[in-house]
N, C-alpha and C. Protein backbone atom coordinates (compact mmCIF):
# COMPACT_ATOMS: atom_id res chain seq x y z
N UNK A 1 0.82 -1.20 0.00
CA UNK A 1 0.00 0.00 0.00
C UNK A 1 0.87 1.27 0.00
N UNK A 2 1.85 1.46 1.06
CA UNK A 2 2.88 2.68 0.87
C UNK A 2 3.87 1.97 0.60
N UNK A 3 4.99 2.90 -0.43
CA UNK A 3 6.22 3.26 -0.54
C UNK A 3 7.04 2.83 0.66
N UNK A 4 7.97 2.19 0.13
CA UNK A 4 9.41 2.33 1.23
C UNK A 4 9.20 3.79 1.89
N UNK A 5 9.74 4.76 0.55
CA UNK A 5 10.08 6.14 0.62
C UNK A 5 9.03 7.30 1.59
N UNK A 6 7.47 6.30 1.43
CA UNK A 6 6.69 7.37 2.08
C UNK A 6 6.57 6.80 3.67
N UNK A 7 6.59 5.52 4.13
CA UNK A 7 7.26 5.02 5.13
C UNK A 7 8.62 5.57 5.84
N UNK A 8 9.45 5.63 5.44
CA UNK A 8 10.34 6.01 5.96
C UNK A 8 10.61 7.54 6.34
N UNK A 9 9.63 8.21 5.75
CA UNK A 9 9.62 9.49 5.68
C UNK A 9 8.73 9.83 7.14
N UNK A 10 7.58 8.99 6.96
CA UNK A 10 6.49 8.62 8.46
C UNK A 10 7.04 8.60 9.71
N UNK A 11 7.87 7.51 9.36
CA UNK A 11 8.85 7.05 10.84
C UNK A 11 10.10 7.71 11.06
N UNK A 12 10.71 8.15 10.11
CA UNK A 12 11.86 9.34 10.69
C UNK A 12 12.19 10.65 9.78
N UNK A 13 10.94 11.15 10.11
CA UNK A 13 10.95 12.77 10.04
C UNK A 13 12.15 13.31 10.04
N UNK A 14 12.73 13.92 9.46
CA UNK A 14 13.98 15.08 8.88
C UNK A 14 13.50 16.59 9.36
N UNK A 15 12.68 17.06 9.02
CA UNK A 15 12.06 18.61 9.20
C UNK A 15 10.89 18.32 10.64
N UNK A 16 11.06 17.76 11.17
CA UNK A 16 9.61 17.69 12.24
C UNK A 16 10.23 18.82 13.34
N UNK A 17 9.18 19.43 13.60
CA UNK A 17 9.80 20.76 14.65
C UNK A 17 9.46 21.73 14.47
N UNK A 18 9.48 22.84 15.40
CA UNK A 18 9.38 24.65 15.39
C UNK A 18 10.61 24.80 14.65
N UNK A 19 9.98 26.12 14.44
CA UNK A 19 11.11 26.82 14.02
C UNK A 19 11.42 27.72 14.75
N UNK A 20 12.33 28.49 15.45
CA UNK A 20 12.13 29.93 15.83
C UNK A 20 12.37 31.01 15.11
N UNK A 21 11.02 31.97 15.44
CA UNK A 21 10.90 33.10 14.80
C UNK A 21 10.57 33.12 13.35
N UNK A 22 9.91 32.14 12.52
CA UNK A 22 9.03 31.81 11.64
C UNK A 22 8.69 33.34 10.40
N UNK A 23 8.77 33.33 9.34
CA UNK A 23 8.40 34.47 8.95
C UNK A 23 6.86 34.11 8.35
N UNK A 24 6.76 32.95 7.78
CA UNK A 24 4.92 32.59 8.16
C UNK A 24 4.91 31.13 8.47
N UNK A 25 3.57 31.11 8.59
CA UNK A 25 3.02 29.83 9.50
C UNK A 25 1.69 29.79 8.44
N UNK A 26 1.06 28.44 8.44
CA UNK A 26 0.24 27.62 8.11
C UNK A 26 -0.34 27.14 8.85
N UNK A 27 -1.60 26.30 9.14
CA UNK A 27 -1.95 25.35 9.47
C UNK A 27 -3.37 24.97 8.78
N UNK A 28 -3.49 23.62 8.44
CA UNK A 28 -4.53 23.01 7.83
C UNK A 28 -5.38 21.34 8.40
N UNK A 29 -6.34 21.14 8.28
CA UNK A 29 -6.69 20.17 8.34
C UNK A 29 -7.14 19.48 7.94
N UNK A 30 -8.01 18.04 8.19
CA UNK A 30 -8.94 17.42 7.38
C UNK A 30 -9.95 17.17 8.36
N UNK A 31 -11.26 17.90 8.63
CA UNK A 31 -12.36 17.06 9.58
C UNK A 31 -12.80 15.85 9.31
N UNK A 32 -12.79 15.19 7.97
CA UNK A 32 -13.00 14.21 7.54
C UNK A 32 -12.12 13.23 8.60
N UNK A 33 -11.17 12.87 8.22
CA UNK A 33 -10.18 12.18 8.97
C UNK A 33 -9.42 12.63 10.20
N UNK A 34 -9.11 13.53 10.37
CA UNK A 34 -8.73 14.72 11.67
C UNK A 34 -7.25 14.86 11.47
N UNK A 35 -6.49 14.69 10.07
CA UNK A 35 -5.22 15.24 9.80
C UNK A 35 -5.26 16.68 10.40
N UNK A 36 -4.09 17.23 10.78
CA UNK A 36 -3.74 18.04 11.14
C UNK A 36 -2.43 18.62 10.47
N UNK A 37 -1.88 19.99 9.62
CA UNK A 37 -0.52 20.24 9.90
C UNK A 37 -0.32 21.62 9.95
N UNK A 38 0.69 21.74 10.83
CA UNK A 38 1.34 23.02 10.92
C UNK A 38 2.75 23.07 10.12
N UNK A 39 3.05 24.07 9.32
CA UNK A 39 3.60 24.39 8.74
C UNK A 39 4.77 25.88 8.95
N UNK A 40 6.46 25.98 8.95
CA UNK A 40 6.57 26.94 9.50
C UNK A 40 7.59 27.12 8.45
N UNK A 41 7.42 28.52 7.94
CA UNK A 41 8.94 28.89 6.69
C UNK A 41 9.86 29.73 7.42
N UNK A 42 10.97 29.67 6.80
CA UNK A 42 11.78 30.78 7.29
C UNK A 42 11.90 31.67 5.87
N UNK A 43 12.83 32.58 5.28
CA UNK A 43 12.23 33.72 4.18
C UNK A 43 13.48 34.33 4.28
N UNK A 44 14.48 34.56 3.65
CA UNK A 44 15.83 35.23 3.24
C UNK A 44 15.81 35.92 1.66
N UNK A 45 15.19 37.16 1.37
CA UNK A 45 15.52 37.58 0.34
C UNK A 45 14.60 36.87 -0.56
N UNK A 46 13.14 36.77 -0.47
CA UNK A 46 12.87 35.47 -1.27
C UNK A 46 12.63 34.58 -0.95
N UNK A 47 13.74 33.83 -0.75
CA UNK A 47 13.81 31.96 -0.75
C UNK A 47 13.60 31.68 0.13
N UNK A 48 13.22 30.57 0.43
CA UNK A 48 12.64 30.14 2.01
C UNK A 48 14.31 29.27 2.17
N UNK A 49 14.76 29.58 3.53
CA UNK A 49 16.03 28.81 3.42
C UNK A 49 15.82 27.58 4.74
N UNK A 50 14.55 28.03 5.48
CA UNK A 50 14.52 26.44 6.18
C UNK A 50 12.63 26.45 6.02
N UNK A 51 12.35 25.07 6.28
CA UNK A 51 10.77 24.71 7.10
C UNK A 51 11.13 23.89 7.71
N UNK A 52 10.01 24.01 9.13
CA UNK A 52 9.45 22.91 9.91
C UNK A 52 8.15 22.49 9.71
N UNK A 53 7.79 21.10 10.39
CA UNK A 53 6.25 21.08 10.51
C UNK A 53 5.74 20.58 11.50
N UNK A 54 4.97 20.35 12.17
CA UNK A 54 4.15 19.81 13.00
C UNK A 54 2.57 19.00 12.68
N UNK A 55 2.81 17.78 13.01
CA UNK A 55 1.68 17.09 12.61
C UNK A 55 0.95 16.04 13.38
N UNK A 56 -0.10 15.95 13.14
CA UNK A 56 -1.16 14.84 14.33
C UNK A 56 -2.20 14.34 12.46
N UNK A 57 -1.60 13.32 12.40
CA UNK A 57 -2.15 12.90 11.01
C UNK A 57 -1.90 11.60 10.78
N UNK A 58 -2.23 10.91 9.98
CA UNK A 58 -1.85 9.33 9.56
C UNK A 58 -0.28 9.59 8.61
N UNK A 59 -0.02 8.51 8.32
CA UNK A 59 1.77 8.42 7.38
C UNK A 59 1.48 9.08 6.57
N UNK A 60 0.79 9.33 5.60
CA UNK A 60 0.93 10.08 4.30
C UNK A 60 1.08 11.37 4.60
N UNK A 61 0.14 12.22 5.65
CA UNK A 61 0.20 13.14 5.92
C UNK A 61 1.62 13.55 6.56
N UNK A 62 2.05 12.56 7.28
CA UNK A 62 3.20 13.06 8.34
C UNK A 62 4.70 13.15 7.03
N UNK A 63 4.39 12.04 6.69
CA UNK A 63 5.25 12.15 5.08
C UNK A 63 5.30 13.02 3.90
N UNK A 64 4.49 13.87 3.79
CA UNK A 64 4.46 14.41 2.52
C UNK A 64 4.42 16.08 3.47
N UNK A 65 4.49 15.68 4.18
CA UNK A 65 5.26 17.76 5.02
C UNK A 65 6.49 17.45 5.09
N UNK A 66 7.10 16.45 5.61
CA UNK A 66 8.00 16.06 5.72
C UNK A 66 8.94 15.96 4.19
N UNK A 67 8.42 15.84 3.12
CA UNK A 67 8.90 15.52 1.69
C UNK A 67 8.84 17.39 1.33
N UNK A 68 7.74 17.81 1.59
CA UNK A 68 7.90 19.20 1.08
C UNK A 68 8.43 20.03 2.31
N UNK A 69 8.93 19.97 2.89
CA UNK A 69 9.90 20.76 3.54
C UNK A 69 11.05 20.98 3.26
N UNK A 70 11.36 19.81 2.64
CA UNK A 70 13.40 19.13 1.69
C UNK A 70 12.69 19.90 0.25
N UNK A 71 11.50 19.91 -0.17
CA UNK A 71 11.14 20.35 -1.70
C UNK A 71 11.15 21.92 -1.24
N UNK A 72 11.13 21.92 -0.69
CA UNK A 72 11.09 24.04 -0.51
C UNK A 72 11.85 25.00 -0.14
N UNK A 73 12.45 23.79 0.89
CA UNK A 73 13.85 24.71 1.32
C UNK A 73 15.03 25.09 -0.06
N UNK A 74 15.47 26.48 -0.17
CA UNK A 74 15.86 26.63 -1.20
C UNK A 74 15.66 26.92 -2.42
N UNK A 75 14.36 27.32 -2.47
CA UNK A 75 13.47 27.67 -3.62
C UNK A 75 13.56 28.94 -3.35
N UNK A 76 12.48 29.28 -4.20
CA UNK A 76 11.91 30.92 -4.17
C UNK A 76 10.39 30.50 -3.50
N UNK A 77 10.25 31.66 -3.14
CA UNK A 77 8.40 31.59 -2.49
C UNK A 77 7.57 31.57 -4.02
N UNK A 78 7.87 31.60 -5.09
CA UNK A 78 7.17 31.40 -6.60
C UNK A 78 7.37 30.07 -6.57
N UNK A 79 8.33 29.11 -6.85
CA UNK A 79 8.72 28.15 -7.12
C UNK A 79 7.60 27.03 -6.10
N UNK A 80 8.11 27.26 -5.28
CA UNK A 80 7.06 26.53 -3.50
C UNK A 80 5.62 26.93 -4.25
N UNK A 81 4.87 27.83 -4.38
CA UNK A 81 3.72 27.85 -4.85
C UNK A 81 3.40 27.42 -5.33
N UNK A 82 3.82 26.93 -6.45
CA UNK A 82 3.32 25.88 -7.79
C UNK A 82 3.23 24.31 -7.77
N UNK A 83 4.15 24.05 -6.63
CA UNK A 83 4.60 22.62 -6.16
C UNK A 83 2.94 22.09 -6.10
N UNK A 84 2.75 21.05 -6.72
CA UNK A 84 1.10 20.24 -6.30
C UNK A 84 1.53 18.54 -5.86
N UNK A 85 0.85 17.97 -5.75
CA UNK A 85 0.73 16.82 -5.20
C UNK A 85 1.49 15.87 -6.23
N UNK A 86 1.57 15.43 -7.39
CA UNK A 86 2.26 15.17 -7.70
C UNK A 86 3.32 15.15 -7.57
N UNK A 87 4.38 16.58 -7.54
CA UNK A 87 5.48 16.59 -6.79
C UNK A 87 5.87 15.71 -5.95
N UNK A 88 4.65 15.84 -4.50
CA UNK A 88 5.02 15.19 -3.63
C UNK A 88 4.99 13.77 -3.84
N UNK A 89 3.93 13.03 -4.30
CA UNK A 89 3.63 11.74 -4.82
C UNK A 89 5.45 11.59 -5.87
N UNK A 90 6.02 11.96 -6.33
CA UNK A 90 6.66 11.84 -7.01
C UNK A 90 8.21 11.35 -5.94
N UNK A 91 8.48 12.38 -5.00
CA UNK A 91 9.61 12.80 -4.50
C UNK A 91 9.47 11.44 -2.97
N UNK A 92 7.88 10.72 -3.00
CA UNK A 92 7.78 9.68 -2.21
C UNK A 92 7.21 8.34 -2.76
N UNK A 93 7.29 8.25 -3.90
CA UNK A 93 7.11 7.13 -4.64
C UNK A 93 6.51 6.33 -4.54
N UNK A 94 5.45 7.49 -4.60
CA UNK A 94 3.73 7.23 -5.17
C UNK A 94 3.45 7.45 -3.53
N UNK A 95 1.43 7.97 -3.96
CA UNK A 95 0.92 8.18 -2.55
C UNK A 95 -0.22 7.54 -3.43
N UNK A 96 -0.90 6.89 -2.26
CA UNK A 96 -2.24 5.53 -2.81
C UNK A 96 -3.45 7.15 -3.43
N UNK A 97 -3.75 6.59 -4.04
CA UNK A 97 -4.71 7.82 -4.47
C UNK A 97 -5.95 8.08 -3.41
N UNK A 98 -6.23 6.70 -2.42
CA UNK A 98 -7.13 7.54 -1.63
C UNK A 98 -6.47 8.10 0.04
N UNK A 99 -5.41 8.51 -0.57
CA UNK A 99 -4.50 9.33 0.73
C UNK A 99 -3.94 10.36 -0.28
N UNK A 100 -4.35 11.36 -1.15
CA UNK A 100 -4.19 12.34 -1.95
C UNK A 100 -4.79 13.52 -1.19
N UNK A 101 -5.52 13.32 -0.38
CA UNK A 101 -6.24 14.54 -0.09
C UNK A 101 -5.21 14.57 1.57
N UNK A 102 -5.15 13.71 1.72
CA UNK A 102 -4.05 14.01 2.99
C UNK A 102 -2.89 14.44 2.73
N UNK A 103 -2.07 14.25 1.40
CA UNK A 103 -0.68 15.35 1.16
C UNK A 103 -1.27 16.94 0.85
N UNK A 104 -2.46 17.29 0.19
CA UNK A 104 -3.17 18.56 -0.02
C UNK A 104 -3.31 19.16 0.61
N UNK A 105 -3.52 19.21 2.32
CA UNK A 105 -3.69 19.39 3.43
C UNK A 105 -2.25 20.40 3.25
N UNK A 106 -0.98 19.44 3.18
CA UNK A 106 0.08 19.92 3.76
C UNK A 106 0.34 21.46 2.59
N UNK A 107 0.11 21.35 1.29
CA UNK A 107 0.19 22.19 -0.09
C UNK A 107 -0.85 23.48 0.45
N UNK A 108 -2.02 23.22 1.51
CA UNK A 108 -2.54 24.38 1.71
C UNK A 108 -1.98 24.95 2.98
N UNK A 109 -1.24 24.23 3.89
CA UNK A 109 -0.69 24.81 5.18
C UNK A 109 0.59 25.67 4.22
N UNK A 110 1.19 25.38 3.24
CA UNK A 110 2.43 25.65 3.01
C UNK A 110 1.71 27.34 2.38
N UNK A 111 0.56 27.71 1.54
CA UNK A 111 -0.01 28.35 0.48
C UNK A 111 -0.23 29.44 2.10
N UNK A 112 -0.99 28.82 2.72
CA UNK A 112 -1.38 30.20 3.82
C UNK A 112 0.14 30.38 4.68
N UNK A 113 1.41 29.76 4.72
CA UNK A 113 2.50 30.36 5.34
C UNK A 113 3.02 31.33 4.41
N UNK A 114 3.02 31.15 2.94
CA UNK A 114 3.76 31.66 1.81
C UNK A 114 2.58 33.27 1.86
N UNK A 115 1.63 32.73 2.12
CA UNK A 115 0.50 34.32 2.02
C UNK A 115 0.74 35.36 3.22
N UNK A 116 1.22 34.61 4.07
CA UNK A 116 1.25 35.53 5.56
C UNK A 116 2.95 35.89 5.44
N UNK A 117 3.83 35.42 4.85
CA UNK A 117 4.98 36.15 4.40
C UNK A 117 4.52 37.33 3.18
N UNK A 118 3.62 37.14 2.62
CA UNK A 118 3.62 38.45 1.40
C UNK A 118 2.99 39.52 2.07
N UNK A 119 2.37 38.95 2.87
CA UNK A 119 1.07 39.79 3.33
C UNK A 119 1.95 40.94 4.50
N UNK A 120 2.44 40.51 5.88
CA UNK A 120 3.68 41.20 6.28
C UNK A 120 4.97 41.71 5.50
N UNK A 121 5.35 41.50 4.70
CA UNK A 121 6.13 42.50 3.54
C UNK A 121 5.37 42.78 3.15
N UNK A 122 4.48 43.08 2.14
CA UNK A 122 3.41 43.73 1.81
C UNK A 122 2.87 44.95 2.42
N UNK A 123 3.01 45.11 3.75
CA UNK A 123 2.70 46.00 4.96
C UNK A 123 4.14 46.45 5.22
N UNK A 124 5.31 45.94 5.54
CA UNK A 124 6.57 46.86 5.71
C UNK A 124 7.13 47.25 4.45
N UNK A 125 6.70 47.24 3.33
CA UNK A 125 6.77 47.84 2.29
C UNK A 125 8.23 46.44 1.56
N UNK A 126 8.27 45.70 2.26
CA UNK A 126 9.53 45.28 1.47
C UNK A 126 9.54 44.10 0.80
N UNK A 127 8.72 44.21 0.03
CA UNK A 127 8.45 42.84 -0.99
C UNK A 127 8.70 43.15 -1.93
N UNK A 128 9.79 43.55 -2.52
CA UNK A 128 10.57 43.61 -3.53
C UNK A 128 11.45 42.77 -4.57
N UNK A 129 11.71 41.62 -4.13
CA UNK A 129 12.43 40.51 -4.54
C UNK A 129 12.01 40.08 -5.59
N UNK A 130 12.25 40.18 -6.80
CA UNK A 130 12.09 39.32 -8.40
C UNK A 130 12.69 38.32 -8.88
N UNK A 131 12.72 37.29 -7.90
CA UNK A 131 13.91 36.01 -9.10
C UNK A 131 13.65 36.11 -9.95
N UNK A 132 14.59 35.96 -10.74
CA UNK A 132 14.87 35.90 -12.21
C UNK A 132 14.61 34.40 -12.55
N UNK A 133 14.00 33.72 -13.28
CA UNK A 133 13.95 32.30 -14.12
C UNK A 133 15.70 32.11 -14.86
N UNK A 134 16.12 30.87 -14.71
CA UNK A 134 17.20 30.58 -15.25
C UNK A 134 17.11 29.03 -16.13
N UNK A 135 17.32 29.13 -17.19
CA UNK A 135 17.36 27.27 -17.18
C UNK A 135 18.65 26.81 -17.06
N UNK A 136 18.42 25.35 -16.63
CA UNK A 136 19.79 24.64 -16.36
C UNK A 136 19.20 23.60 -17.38
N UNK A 137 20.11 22.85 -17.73
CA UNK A 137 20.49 21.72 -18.72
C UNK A 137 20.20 21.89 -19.77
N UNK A 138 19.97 20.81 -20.36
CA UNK A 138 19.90 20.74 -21.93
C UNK A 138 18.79 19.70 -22.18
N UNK A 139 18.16 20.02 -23.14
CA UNK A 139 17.43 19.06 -24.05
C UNK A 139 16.22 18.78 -22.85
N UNK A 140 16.02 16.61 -22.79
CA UNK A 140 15.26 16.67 -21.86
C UNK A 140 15.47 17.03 -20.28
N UNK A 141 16.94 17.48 -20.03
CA UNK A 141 16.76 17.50 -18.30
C UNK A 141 16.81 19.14 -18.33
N UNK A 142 16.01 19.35 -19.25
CA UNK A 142 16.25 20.94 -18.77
C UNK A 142 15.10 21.39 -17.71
N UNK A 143 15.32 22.22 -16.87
CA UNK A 143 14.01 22.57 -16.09
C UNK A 143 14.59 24.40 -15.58
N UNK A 144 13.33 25.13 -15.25
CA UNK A 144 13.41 26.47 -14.73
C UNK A 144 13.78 26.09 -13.47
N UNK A 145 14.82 27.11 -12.93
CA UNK A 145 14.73 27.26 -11.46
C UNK A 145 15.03 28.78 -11.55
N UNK A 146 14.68 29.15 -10.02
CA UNK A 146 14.83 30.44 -9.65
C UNK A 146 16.30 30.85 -9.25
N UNK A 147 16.55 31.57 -9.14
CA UNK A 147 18.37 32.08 -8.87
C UNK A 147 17.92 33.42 -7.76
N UNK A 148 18.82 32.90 -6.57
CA UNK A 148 19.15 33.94 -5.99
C UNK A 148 19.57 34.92 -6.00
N UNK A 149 19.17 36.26 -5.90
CA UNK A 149 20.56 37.83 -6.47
C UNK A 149 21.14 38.22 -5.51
N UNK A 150 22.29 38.39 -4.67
CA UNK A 150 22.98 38.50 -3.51
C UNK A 150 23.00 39.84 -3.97
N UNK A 151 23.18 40.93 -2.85
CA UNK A 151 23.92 42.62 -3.29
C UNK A 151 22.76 43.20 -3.83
């Protein structure tokens, strides 16, 4: 039924934890099932350079915050936005399709931390940051990523 990958992700969490001093926070649930997650970014210029999460959920759920926390750190707050379930299903090799709505959970805790960072810059006036799109590779491994601008 699960993945090695989404198993192992269940039972030993990498990102599980606060963060201190958070520049946004999330949290989402499922009343259906009573998933729970909290979600916490950190925000440097842009890029989110750490997350934590916190969760009271079944494996998929505890796994796939856990998978997008390693998928975000290091991005741009554009890049993290776009990320959907697939991603995650991808980066944990495969999620059963009727535990899809339990990684979604974690994609909307991440969407209201990423909004409450725009939303406070937005208000201190300093949301200024434009990554630039860059491609790397060639042919088929080519893909966009965002680039940091230091200075």
């Amino acid at each position: 039924m699960y993945s090695q990958a989404l198993m192992s992700r269940f039972l030993n969490p990498s990102h599980a934890g606060d963060l201190d001093a958070p520049d946004g926070t999330g949290e989402e649930g499922n009343i259906t099932c009573g998933d729970v997650v909290h979600l916490a970014i950190k925000v440097e210029d842009g890029f989110i350079v750490d997350a934590r999460f916190r969760s009271q959920g079944c494996a998929t759920a505890i796994a796939s915050a856990d998978a997008l926390c390693e998928l975000v750190t290091g991005t741009s707050l554009t890049a993290a936005e776009i990320l959907d379930t697939d991603a995650l299903s991808s980066r944990l090799d495969g999620i059963p399709p009727d535990r899809v709505n339990c990684a979604s959970i974690v994609l909307d805790a991440l969407g209201a931390a990423i909004e409450q960072v725009r939303s406070r810059r937005s208000v201190a006036g300093s949301d200024q940051v434009q990554p630039k799109p860059v491609v790397k590779g060639s042919g088929s491994e080519q893909q966009s990523v965002q680039v940091r601008k230091d200075g």
